[in-house]
C-alpha atoms as a PDB file:
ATOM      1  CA  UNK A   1      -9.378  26.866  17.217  1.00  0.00           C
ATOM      2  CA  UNK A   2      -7.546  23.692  16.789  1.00  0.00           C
ATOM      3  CA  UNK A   3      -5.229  22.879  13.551  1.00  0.00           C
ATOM      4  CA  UNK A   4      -5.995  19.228  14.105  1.00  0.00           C
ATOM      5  CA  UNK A   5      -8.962  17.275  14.843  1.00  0.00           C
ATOM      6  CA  UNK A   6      -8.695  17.221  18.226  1.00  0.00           C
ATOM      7  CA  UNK A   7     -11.238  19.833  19.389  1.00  0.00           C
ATOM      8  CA  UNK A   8     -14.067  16.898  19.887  1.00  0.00           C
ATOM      9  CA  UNK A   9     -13.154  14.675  23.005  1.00  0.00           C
ATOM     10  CA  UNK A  10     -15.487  12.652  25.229  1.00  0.00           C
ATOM     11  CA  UNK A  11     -15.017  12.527  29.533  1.00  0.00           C
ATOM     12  CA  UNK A  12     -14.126   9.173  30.977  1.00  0.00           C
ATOM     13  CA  UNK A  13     -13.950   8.045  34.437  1.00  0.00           C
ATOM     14  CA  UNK A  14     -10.776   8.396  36.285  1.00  0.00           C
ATOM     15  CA  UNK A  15      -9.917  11.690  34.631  1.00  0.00           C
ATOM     16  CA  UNK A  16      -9.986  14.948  35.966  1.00  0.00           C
ATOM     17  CA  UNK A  17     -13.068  17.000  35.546  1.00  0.00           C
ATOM     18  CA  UNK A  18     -13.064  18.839  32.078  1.00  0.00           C
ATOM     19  CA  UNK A  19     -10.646  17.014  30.377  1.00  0.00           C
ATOM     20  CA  UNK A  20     -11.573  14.627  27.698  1.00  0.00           C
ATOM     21  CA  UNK A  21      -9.526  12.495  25.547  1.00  0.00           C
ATOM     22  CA  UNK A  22      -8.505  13.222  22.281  1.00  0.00           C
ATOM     23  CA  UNK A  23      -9.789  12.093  18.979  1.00  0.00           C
ATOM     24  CA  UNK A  24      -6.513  10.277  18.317  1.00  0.00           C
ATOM     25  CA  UNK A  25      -6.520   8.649  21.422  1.00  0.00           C
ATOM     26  CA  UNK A  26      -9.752   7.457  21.563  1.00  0.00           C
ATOM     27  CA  UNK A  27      -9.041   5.931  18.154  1.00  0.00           C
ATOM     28  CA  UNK A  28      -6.192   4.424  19.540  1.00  0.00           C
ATOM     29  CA  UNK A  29      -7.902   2.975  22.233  1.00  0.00           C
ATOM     30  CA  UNK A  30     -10.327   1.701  19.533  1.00  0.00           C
ATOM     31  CA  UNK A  31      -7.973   0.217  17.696  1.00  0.00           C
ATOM     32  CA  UNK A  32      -6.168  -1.621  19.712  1.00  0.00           C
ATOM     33  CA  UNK A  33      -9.831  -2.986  20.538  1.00  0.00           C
ATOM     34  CA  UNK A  34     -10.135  -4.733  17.382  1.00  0.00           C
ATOM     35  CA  UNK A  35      -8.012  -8.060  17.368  1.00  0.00           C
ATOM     36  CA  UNK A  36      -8.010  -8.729  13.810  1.00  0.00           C
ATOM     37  CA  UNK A  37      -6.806  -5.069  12.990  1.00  0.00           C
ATOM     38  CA  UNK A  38      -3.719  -5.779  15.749  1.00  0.00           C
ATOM     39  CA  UNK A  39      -2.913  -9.020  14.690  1.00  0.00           C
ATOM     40  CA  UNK A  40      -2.856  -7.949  11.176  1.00  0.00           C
ATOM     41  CA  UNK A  41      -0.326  -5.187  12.211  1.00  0.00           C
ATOM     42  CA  UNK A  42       1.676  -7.960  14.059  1.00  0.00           C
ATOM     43  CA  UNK A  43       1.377  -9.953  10.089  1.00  0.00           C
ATOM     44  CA  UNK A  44       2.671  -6.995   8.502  1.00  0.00           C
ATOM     45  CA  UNK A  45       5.133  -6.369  10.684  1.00  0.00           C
ATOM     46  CA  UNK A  46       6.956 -10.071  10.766  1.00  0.00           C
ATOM     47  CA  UNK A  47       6.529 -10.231   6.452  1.00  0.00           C
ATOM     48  CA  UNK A  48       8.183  -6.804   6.477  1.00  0.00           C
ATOM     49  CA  UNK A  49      10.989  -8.089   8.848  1.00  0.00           C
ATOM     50  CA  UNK A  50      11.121 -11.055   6.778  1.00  0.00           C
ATOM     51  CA  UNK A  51      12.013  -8.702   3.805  1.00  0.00           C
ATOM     52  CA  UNK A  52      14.266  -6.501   4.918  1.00  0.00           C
ATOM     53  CA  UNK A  53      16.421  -9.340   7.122  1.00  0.00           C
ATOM     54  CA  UNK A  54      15.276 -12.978   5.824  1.00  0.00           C
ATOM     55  CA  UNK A  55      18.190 -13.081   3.843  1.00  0.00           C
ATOM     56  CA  UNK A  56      20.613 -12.921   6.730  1.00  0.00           C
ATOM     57  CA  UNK A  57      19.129 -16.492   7.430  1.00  0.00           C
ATOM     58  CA  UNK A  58      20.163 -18.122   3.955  1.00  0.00           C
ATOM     59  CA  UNK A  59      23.713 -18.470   2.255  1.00  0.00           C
ATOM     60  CA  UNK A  60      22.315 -18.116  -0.969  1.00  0.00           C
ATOM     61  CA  UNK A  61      21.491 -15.314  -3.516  1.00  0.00           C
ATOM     62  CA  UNK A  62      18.271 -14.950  -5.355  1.00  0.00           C
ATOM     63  CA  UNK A  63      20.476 -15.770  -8.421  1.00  0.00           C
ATOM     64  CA  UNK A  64      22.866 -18.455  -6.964  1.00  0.00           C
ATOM     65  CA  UNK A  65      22.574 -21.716  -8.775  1.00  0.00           C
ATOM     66  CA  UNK A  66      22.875 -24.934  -6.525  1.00  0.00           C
ATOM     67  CA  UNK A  67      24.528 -27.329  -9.763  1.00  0.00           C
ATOM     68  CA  UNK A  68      23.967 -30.159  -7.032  1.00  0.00           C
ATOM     69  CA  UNK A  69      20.393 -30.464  -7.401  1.00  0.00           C
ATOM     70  CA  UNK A  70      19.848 -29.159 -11.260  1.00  0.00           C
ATOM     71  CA  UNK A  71      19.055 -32.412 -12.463  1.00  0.00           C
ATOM     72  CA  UNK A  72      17.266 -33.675  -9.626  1.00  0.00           C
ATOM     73  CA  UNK A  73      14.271 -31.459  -9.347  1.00  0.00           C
ATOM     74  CA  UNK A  74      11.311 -32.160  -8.434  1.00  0.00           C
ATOM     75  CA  UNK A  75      12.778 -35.400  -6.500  1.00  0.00           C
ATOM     76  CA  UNK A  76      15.477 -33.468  -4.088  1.00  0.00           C
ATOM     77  CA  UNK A  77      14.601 -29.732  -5.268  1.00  0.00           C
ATOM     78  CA  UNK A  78      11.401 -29.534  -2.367  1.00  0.00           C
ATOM     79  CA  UNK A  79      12.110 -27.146   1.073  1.00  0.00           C
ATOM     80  CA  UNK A  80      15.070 -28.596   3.142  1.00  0.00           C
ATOM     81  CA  UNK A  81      16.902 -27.694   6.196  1.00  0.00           C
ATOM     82  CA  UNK A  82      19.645 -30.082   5.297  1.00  0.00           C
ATOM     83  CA  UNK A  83      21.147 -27.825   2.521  1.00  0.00           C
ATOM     84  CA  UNK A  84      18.992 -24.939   3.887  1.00  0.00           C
ATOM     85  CA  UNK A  85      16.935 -24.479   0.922  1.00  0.00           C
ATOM     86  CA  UNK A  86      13.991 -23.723   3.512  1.00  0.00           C
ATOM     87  CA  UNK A  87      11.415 -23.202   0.449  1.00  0.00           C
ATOM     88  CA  UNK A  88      12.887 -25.701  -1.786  1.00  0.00           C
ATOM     89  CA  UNK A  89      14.144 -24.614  -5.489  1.00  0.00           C
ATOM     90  CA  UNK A  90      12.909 -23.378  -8.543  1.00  0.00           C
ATOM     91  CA  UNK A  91      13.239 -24.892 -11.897  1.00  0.00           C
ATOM     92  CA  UNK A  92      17.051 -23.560 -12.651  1.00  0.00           C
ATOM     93  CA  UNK A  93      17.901 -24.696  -9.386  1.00  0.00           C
ATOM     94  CA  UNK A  94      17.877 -20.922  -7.512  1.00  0.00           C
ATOM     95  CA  UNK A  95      17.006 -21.157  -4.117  1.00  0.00           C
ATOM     96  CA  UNK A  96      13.716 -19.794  -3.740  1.00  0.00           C
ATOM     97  CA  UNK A  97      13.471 -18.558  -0.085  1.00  0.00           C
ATOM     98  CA  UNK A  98      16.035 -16.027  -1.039  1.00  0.00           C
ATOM     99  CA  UNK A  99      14.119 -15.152  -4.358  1.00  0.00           C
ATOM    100  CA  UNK A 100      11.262 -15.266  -1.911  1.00  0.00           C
ATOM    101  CA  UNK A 101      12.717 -11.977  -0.090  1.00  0.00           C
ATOM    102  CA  UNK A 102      13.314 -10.040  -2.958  1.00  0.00           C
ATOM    103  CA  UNK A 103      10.101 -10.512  -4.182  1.00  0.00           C
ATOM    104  CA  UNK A 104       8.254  -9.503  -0.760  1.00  0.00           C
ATOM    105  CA  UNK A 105      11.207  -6.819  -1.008  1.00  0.00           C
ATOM    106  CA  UNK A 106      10.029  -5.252  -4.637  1.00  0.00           C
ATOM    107  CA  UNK A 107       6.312  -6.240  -4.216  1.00  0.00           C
ATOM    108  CA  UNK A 108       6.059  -4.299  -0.860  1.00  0.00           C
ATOM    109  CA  UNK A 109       8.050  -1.447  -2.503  1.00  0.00           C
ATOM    110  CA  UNK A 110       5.795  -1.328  -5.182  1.00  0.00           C
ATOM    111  CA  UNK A 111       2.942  -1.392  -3.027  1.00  0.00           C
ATOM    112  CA  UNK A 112       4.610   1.367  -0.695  1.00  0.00           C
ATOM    113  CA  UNK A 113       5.174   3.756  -3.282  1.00  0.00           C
ATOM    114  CA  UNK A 114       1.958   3.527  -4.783  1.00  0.00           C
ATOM    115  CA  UNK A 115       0.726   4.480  -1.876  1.00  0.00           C
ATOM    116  CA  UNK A 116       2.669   7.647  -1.126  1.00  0.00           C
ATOM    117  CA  UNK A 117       2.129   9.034  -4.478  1.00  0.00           C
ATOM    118  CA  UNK A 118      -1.428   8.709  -4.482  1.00  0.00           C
ATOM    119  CA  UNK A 119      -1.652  10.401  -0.753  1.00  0.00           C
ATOM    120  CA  UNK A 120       0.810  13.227  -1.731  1.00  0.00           C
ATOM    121  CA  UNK A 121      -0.136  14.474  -4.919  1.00  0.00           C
ATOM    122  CA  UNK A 122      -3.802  13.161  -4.606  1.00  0.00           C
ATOM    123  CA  UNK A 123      -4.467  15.141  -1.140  1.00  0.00           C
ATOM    124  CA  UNK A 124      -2.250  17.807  -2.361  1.00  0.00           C
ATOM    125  CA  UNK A 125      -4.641  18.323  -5.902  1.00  0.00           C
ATOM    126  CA  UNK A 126      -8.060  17.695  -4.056  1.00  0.00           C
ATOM    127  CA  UNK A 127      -7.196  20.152  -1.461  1.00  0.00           C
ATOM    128  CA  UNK A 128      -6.586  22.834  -3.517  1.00  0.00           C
ATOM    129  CA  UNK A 129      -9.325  21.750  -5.910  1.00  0.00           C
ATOM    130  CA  UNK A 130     -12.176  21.664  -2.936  1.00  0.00           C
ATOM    131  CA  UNK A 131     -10.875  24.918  -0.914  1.00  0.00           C
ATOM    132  CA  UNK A 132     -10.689  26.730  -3.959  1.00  0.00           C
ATOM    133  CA  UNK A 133     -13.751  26.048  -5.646  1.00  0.00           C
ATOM    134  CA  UNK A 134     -14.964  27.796  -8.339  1.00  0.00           C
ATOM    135  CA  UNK A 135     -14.268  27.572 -11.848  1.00  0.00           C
ATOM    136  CA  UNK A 136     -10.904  26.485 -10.313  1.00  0.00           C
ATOM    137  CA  UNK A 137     -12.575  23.281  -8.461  1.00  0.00           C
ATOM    138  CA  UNK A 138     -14.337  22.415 -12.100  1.00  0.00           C
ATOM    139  CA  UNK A 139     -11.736  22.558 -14.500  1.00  0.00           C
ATOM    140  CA  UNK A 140      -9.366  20.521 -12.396  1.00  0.00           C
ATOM    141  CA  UNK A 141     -11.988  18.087 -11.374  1.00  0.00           C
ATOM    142  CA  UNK A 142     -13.167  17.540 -14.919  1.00  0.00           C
ATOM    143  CA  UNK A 143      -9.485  16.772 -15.571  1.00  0.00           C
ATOM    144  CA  UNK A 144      -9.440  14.227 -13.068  1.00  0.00           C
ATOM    145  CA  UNK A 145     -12.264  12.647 -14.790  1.00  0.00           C
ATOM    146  CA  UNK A 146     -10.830  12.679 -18.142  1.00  0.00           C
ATOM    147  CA  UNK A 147      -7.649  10.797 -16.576  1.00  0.00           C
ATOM    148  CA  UNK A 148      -9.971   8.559 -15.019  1.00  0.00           C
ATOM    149  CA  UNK A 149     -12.110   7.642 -18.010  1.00  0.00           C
ATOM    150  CA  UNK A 150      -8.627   6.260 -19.931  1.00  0.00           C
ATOM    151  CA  UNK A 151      -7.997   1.924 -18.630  1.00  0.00           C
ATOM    152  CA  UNK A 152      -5.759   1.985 -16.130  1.00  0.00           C
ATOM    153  CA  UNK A 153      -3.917  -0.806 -16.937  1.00  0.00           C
ATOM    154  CA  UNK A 154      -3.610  -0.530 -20.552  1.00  0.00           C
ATOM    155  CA  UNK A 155      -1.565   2.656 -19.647  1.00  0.00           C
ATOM    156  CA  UNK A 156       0.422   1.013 -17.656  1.00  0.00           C
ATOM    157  CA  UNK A 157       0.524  -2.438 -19.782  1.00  0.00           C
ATOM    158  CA  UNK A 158       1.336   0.494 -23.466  1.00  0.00           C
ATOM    159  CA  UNK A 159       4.008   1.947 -21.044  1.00  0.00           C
ATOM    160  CA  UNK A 160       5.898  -0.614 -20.416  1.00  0.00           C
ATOM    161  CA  UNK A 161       6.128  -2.374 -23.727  1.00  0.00           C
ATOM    162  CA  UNK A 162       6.502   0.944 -25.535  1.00  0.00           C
ATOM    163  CA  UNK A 163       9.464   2.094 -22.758  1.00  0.00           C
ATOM    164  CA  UNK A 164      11.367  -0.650 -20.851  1.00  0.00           C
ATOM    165  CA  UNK A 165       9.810  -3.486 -18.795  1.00  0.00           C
ATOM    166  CA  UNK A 166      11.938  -1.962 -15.544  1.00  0.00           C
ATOM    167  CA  UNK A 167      10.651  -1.192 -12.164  1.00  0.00           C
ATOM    168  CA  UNK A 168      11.315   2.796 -12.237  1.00  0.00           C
ATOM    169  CA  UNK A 169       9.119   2.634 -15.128  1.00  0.00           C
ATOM    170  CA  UNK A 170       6.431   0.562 -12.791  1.00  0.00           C
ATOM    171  CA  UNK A 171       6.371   3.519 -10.433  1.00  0.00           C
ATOM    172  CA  UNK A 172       6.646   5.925 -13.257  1.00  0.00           C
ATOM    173  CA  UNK A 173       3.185   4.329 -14.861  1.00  0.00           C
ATOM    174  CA  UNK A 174       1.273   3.500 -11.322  1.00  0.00           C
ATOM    175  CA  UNK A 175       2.192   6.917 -10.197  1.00  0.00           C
ATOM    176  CA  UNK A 176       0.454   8.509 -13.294  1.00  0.00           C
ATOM    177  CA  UNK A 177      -2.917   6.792 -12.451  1.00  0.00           C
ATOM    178  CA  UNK A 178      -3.105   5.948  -9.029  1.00  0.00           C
ATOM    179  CA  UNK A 179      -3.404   9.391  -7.670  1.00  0.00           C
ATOM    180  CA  UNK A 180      -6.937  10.332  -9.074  1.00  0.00           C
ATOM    181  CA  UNK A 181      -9.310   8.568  -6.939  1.00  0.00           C
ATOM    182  CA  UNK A 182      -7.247  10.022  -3.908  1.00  0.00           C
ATOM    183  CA  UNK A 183      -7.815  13.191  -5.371  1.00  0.00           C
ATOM    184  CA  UNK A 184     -11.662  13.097  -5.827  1.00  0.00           C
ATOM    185  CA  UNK A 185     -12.092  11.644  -1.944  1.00  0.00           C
ATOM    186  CA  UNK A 186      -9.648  14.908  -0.538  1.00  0.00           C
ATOM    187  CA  UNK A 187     -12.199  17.234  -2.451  1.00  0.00           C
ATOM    188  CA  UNK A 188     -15.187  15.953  -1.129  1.00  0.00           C
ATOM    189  CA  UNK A 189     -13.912  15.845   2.670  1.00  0.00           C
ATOM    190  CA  UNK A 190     -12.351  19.186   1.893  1.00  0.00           C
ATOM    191  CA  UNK A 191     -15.664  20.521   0.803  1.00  0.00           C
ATOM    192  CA  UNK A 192     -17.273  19.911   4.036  1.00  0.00           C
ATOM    193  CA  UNK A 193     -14.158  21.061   6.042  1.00  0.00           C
ATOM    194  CA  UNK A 194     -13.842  24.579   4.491  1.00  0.00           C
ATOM    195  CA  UNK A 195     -17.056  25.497   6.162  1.00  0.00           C
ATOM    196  CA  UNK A 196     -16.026  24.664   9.919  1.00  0.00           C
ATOM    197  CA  UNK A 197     -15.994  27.417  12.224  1.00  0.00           C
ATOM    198  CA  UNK A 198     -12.019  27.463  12.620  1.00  0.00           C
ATOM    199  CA  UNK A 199     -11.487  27.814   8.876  1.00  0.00           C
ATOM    200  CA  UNK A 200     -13.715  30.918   8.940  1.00  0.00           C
ATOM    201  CA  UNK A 201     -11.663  32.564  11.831  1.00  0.00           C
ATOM    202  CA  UNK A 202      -8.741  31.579   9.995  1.00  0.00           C
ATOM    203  CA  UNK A 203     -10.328  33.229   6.696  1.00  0.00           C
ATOM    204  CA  UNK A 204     -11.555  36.383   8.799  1.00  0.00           C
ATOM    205  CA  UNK A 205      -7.942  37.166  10.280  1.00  0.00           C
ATOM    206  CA  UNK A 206      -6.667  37.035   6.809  1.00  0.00           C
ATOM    207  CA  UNK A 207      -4.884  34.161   6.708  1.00  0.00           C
ATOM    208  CA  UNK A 208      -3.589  33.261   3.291  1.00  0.00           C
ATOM    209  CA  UNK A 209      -5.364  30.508   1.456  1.00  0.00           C
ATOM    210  CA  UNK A 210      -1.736  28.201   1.363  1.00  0.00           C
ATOM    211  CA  UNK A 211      -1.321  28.558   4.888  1.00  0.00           C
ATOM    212  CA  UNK A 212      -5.089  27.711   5.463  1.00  0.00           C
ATOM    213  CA  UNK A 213      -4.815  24.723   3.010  1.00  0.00           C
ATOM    214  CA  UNK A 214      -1.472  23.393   4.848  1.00  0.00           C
ATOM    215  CA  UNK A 215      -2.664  24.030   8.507  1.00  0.00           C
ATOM    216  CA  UNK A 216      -6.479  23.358   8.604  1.00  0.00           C
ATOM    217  CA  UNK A 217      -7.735  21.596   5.610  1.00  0.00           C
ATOM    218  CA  UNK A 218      -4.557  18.675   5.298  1.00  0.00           C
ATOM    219  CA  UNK A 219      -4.193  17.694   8.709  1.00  0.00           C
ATOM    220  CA  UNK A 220      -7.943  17.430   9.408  1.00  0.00           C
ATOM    221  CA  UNK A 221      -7.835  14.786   6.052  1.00  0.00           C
ATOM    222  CA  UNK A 222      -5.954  12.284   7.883  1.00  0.00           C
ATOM    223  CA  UNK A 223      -7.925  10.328   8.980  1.00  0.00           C
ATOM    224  CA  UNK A 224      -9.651   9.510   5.665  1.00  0.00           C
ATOM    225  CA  UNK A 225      -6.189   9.243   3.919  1.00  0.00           C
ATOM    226  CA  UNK A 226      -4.830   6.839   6.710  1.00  0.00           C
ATOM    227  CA  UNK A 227      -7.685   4.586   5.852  1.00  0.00           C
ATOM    228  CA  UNK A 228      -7.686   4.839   2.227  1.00  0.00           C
ATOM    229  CA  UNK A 229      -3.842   4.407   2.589  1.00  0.00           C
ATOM    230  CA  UNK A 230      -4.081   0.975   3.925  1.00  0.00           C
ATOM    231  CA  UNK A 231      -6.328  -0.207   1.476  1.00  0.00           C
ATOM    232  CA  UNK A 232      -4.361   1.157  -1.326  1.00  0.00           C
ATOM    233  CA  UNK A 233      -1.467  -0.445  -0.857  1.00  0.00           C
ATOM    234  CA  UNK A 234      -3.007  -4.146  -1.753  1.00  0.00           C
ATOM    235  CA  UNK A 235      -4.383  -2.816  -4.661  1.00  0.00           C
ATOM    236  CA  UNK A 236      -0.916  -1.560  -5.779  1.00  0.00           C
ATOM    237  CA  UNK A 237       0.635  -5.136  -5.214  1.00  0.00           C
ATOM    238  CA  UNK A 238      -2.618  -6.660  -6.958  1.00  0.00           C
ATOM    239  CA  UNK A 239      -1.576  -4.217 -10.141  1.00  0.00           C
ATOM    240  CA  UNK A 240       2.261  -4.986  -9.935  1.00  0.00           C
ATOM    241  CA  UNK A 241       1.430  -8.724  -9.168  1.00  0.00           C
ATOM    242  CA  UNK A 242      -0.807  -8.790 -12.330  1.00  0.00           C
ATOM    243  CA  UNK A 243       2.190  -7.336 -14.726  1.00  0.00           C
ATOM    244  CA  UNK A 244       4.686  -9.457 -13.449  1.00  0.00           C
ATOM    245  CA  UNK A 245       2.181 -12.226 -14.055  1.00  0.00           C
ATOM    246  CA  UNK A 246       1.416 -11.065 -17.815  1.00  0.00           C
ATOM    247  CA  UNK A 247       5.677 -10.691 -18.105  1.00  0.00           C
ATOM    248  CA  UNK A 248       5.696  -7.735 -18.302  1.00  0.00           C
ATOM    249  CA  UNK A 249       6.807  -6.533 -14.411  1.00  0.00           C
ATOM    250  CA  UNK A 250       9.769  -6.581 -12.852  1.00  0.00           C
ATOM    251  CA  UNK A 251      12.670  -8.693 -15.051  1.00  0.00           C
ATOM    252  CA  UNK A 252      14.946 -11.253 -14.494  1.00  0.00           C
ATOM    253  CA  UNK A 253      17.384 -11.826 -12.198  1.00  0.00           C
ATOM    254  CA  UNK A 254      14.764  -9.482 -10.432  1.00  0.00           C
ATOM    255  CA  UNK A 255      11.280 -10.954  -9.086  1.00  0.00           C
ATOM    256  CA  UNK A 256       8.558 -10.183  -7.329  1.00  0.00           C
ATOM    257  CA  UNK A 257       5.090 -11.910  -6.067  1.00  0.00           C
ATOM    258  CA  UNK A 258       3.338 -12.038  -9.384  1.00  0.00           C
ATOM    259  CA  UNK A 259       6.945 -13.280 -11.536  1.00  0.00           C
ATOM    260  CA  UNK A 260       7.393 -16.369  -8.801  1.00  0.00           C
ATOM    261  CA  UNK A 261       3.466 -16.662  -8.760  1.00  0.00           C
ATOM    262  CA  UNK A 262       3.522 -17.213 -12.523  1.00  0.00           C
ATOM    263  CA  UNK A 263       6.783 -19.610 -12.311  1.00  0.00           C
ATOM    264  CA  UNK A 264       5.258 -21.398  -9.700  1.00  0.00           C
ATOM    265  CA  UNK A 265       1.542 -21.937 -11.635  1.00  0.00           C
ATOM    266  CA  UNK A 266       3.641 -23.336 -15.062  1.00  0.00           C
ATOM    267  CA  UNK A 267       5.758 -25.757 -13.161  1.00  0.00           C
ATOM    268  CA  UNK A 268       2.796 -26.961 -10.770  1.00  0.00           C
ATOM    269  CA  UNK A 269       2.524 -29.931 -13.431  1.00  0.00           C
ATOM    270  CA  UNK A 270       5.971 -31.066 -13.018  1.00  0.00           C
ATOM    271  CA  UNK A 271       5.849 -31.875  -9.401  1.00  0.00           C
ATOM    272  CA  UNK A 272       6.742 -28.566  -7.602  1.00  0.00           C
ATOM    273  CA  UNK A 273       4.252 -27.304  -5.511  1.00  0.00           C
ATOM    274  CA  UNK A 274       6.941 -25.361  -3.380  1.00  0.00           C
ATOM    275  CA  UNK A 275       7.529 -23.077  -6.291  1.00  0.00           C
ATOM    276  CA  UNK A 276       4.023 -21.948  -6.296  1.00  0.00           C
ATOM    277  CA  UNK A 277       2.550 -22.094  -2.058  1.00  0.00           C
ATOM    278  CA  UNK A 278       5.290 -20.007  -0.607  1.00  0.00           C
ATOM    279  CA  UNK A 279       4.939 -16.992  -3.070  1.00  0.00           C
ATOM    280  CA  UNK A 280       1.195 -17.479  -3.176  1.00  0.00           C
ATOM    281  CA  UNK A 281       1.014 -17.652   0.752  1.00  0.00           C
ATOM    282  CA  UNK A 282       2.913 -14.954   1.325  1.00  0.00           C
ATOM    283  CA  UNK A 283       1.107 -12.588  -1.159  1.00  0.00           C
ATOM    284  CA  UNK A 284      -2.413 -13.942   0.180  1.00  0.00           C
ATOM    285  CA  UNK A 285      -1.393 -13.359   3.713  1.00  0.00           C
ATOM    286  CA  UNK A 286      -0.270  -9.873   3.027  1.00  0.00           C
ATOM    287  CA  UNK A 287      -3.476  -8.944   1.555  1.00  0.00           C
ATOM    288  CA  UNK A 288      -5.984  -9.797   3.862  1.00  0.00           C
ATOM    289  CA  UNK A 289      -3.551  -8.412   6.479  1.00  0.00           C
ATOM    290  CA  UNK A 290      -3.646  -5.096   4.505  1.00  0.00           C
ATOM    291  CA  UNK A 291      -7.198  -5.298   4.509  1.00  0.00           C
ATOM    292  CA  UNK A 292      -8.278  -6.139   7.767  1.00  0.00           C
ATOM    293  CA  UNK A 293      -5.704  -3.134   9.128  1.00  0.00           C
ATOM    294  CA  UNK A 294      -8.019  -1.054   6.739  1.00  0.00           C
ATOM    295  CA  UNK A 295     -11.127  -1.886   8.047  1.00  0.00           C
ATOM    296  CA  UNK A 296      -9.688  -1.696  11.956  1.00  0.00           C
ATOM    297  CA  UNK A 297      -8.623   2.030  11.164  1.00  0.00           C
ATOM    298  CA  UNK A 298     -11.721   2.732   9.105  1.00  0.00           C
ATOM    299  CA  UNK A 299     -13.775   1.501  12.145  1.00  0.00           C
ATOM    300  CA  UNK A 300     -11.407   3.269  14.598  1.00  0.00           C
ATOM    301  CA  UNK A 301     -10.914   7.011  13.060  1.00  0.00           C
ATOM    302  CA  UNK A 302     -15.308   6.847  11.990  1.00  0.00           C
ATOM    303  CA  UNK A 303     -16.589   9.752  14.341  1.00  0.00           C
ATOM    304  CA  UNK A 304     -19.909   8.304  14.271  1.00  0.00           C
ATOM    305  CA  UNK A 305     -18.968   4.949  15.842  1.00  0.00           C
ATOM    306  CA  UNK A 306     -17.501   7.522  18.750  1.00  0.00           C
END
């Protein structure tokens, strides 16, 4: 009985008789196969370098004012090495690489978060709800459907004008929402799981239904919640990127994709295309990274492309 779905392995040559290779591993293997699924890791990897240490390569802040080139933007405000404004400046004369970070900083932490609260609680509540079953499994299902029948983002759009337009209340409202759709993908998987022949034995030994939930139905969800995961995230930054698009994200001196995005589109007329490619190519780059990492996972952890 394995906790872990790692009881299906196929033989390959050059290992000893009656040992296979692990479903892990052969996803591994798999993945690494798929070019566009390791060069988008390599992508995601370098923008979230550039994030946590692309300010080390500036001297200024995201709010540092450069009162030499105020009144000469667009003319001398475009991407420099001379005075090392390497993405130019915005319309106040901040430096925008630097504002560049922070918002890859906040945007990815949006995304991030997102994320993890839809896997945790969303795995967590369609566990319980599938292994349970039952009137259990309906009442918290139709629950789920209630939340889901409500607009997303006028929740989270009525939350932040009726609260504060801050970024714990960002999390606050995508963590209210985002969860659900996690939630109804854990159930179905889970359905299917609690009938496997190792769940039975567990069930027959009397093994508690928390210990069966934690040791046999979770771990043998992620692989579906890996995938979903990946593709998650994007759609986080897509919502936050939205707000802060509308005005009503992340705040000032703060910024994030969607806030320089939005700069950058209502000064395009005034000569400064700087303030709108970086921003733009670094959220578009991101995504389709995030995406094709989904679709390399999805591809590798599918046990009928074994």
């Amino acid at each position: 009985m394995s906790d872990i779905m790692t009881s299906e392995t196929e033989m390959e040559p050059g290992l000893p008789h009656g040992k296979g290779r692990s479903l892990w591993a052969d996803a591994r293997r798999r993945f690494l196969r798929n070019k566009a699924a390791v060069a988008s890791l390599v992508v995601l990897a370098l923008v979230l370098v550039f994030a946590c240490l692309g300010q080390l390569l500036t001297p200024w802040s995201n709010e540092e004012i450069d009162w030499n080139l105020l009144g000469m933007i667009p003319q001398e405000g475009g991407p420099s090495l001379v005075n090392r404004h390497y993405f130019g400046v915005d319309e106040t004369g901040r430096d925008l690489y630097a504002r560049v970070v922070q918002g890859t900083r906040i945007s990815l932490a949006v995304g991030i978060v997102g994320a993890l609260i839809s896997v945790v609680v969303g795995t967590a509540y369609g566990a319980v709800a599938g292994y349970v079953g039952g009137k259990t499994d309906n009442a918290m299902m139709r629950f789920v459907d209630l939340m889901m029948s409500i607009p997303y983002m006028f929740v989270l759009i009525l939350l932040l004008v009726i609260f504060s337009r801050s970024i714990v209340m960002l999390f606050v409202g995508i963590g209210l929402i985002s969860w659900l759709d996690m939630a109804r993908i854990a159930r179905g998987q889970t359905l299917s799981i609690k009938n496997t022949e190792y769940v039975e034995a567990a069930q027959a030994i009397g093994v508690s239904t928390p210990t069966i939930i934690r040791r046999h139905v979770i771990p043998n969800l992620l692989g579906v919640v890996i995938v979903y995961a990946t593709l998650l995230v994007p759609q986080m930054i897509i919502f936050e990127s939205f707000i802060s698009f509308l005005g009503l994200g992340v705040q000032e001196p703060s910024t994030s994709w969607g806030a320089l995005i939005n700069q950058g589109a209502a000064n395009l007329r005034n000569g400064t295309p700087w303030m709108l490619g970086f921003p733009l190519a670094f959220f578009v780059v991101t995504l389709f990274a995030m995406f094709f990492l989904g679709d390399g996972l999805r591809d590798a952890l599918d046990p009928k492309d074994r």
